[in-house]
Protein backbone atom coordinates (compact mmCIF):
# COMPACT_ATOMS: atom_id res chain seq x y z
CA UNK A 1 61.79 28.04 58.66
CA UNK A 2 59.52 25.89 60.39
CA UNK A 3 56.11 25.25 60.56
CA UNK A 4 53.67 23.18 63.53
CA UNK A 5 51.03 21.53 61.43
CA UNK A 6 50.07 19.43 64.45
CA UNK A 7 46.18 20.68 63.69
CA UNK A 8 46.65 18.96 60.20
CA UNK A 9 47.97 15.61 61.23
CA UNK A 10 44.81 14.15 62.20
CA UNK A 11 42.58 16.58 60.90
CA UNK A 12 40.00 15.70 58.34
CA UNK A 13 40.84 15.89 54.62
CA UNK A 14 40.09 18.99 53.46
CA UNK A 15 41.43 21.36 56.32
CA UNK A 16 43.89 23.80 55.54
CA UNK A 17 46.23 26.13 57.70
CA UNK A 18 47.83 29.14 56.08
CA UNK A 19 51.20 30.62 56.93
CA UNK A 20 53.07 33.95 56.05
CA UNK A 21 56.89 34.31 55.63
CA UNK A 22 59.08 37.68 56.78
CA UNK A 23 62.54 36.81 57.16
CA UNK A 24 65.26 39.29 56.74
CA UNK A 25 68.72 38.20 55.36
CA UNK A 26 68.57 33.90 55.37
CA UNK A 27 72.16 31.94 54.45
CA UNK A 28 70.71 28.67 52.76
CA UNK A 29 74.25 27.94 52.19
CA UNK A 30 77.87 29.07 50.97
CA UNK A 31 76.53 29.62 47.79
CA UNK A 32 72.84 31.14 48.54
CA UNK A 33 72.38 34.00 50.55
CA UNK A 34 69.24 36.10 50.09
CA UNK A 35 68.99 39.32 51.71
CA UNK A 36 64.72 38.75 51.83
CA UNK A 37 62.40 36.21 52.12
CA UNK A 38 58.18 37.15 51.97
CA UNK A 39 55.99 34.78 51.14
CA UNK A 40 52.50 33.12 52.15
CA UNK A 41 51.78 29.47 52.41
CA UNK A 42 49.05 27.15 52.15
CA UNK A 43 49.47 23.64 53.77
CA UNK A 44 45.83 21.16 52.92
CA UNK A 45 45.22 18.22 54.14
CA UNK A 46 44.62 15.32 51.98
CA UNK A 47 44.01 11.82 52.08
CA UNK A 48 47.92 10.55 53.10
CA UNK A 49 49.89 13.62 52.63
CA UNK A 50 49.88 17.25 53.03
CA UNK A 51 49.80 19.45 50.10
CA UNK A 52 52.11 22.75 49.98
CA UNK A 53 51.05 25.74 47.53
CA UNK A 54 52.20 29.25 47.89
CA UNK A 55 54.99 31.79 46.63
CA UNK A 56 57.91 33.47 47.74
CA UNK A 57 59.86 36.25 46.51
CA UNK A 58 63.40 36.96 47.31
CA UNK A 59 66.39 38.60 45.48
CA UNK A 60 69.50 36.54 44.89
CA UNK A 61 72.96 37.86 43.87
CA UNK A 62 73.77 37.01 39.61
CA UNK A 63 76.10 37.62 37.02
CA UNK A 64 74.72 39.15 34.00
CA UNK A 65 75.78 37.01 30.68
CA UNK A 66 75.92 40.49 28.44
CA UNK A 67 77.51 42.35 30.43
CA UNK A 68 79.42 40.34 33.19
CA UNK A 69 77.97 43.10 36.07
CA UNK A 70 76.72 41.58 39.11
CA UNK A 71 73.18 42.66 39.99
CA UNK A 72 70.29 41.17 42.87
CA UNK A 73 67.67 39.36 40.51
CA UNK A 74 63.61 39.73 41.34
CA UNK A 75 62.29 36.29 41.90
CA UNK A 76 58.88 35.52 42.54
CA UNK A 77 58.86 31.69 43.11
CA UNK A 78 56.02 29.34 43.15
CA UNK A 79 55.10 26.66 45.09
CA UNK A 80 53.08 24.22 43.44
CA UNK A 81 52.18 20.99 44.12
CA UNK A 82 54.52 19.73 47.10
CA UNK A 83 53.62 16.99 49.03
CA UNK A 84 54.29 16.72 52.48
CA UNK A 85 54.47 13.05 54.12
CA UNK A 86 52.63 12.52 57.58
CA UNK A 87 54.27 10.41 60.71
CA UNK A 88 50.94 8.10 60.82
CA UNK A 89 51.99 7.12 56.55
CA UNK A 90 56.03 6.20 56.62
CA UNK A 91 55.75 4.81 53.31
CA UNK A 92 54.21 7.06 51.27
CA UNK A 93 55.86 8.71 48.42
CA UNK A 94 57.12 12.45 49.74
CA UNK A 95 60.83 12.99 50.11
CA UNK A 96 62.26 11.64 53.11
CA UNK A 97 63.43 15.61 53.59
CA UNK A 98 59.80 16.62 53.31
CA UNK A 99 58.29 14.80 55.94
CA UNK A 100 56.04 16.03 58.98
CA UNK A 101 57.90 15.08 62.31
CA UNK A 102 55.92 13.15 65.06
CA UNK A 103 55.68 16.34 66.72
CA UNK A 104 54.28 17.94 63.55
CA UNK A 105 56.90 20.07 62.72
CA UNK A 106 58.14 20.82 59.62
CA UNK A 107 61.08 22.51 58.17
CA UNK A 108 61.31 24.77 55.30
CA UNK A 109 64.42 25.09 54.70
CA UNK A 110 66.09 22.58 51.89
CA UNK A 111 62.86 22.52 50.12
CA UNK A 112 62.91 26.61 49.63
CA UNK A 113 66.63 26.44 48.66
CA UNK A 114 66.11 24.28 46.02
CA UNK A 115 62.97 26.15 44.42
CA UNK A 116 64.98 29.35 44.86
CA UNK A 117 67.65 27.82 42.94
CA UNK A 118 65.48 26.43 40.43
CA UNK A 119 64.11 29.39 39.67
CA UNK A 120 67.24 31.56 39.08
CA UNK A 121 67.53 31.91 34.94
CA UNK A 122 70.62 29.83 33.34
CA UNK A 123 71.35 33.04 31.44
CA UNK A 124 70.28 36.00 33.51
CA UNK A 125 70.11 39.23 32.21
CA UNK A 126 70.57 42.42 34.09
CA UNK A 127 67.18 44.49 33.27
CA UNK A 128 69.27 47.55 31.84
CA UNK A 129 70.31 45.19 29.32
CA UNK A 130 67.01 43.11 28.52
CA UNK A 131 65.48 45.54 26.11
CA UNK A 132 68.69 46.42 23.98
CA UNK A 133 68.47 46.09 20.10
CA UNK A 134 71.35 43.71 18.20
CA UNK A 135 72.56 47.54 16.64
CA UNK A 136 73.12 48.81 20.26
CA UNK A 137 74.95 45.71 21.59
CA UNK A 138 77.51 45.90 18.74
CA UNK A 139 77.93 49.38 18.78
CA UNK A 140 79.78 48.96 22.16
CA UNK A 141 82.24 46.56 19.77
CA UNK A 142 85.16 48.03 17.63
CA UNK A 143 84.78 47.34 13.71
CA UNK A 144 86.58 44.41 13.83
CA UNK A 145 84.44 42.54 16.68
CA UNK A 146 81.54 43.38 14.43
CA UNK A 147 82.01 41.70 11.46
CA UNK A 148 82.30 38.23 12.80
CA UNK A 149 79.40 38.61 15.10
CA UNK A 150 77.27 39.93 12.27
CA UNK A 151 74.84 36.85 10.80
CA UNK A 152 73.98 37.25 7.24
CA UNK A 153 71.21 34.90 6.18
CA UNK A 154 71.51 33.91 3.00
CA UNK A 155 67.92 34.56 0.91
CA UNK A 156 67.09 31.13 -1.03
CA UNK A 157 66.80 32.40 -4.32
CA UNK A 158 70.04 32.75 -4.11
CA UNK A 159 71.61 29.85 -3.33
CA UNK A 160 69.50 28.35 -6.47
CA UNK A 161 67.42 26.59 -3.63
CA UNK A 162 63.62 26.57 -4.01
């Protein structure tokens, strides 16, 4: 996934260049494989770096924490904010994997990896499962699952509490 941003190198600040994204299935790596990638980018110009905003929405492969089914998980992830370090600045303050090559090339890659993975939930749900009431989860449990699942809150007027 790379880009030429050789127009924004020595461009004035300011300029921008705008890029779309339509990649079929993309192996990030043995754990991340996505069977989509869409997405539009905006690269600006500023004074010492470039600036990156845009989205991207994928599907990755989950676990559901309810019901332990495996499902493909709607993400829609934003890109805000990432800076972009130019050839003509080595020392300025962008990740040394987010740099623009002499050539001004840039690649993609790592940095949409980790947003993808930053934006998959610690606890996903699978949406089948997302709307269900506390009485329909536990009727799937037999009677003596229930009981020690049940909370009972304890009103303060009755533990002589004011």
């Amino acid at each position: 996934m790379r880009y030429r941003l050789h127009k924004l190198l020595y461009g004035p600040v300011g300029s921008t260049q705008v890029e779309h994204l339509e990649r079929g299935p993309t192996k990030f790596d043995d754990d991340l494989q996505v069977p989509y990638l869409r997405g539009a980018f905006e690269f600006v110009r500023l004074s010492d770096v470039v600036l990156l905003r845009g989205s991207v929405e994928t599907e990755v492969p989950v676990q559901c924490v309810r019901s332990l089914e495996g499902f493909n998980l709607c993400l829609s992830v934003p890109l805000d904010d990432i800076l972009l370090g130019l050839p003509q600045y080595p020392h300025s303050d962008a990740d040394p994997d987010r740099r623009i090559s002499d050539d001004g090339w840039i690649d993609l890659t790592e940095t949409l990896r980790e947003e993808i993975i930053m934006a998959i939930p610690i606890n996903p749900i699978h949406p089948k499962y997302a709307r269900a009431s506390t009485a329909d989860l536990l009727s799937a449990l037999d009677e003596n699952d229930r009981d020690w699942l049940t909370v009972h809150l304890s009103n303060s007027q009755d533990s002589g509490e004011p």
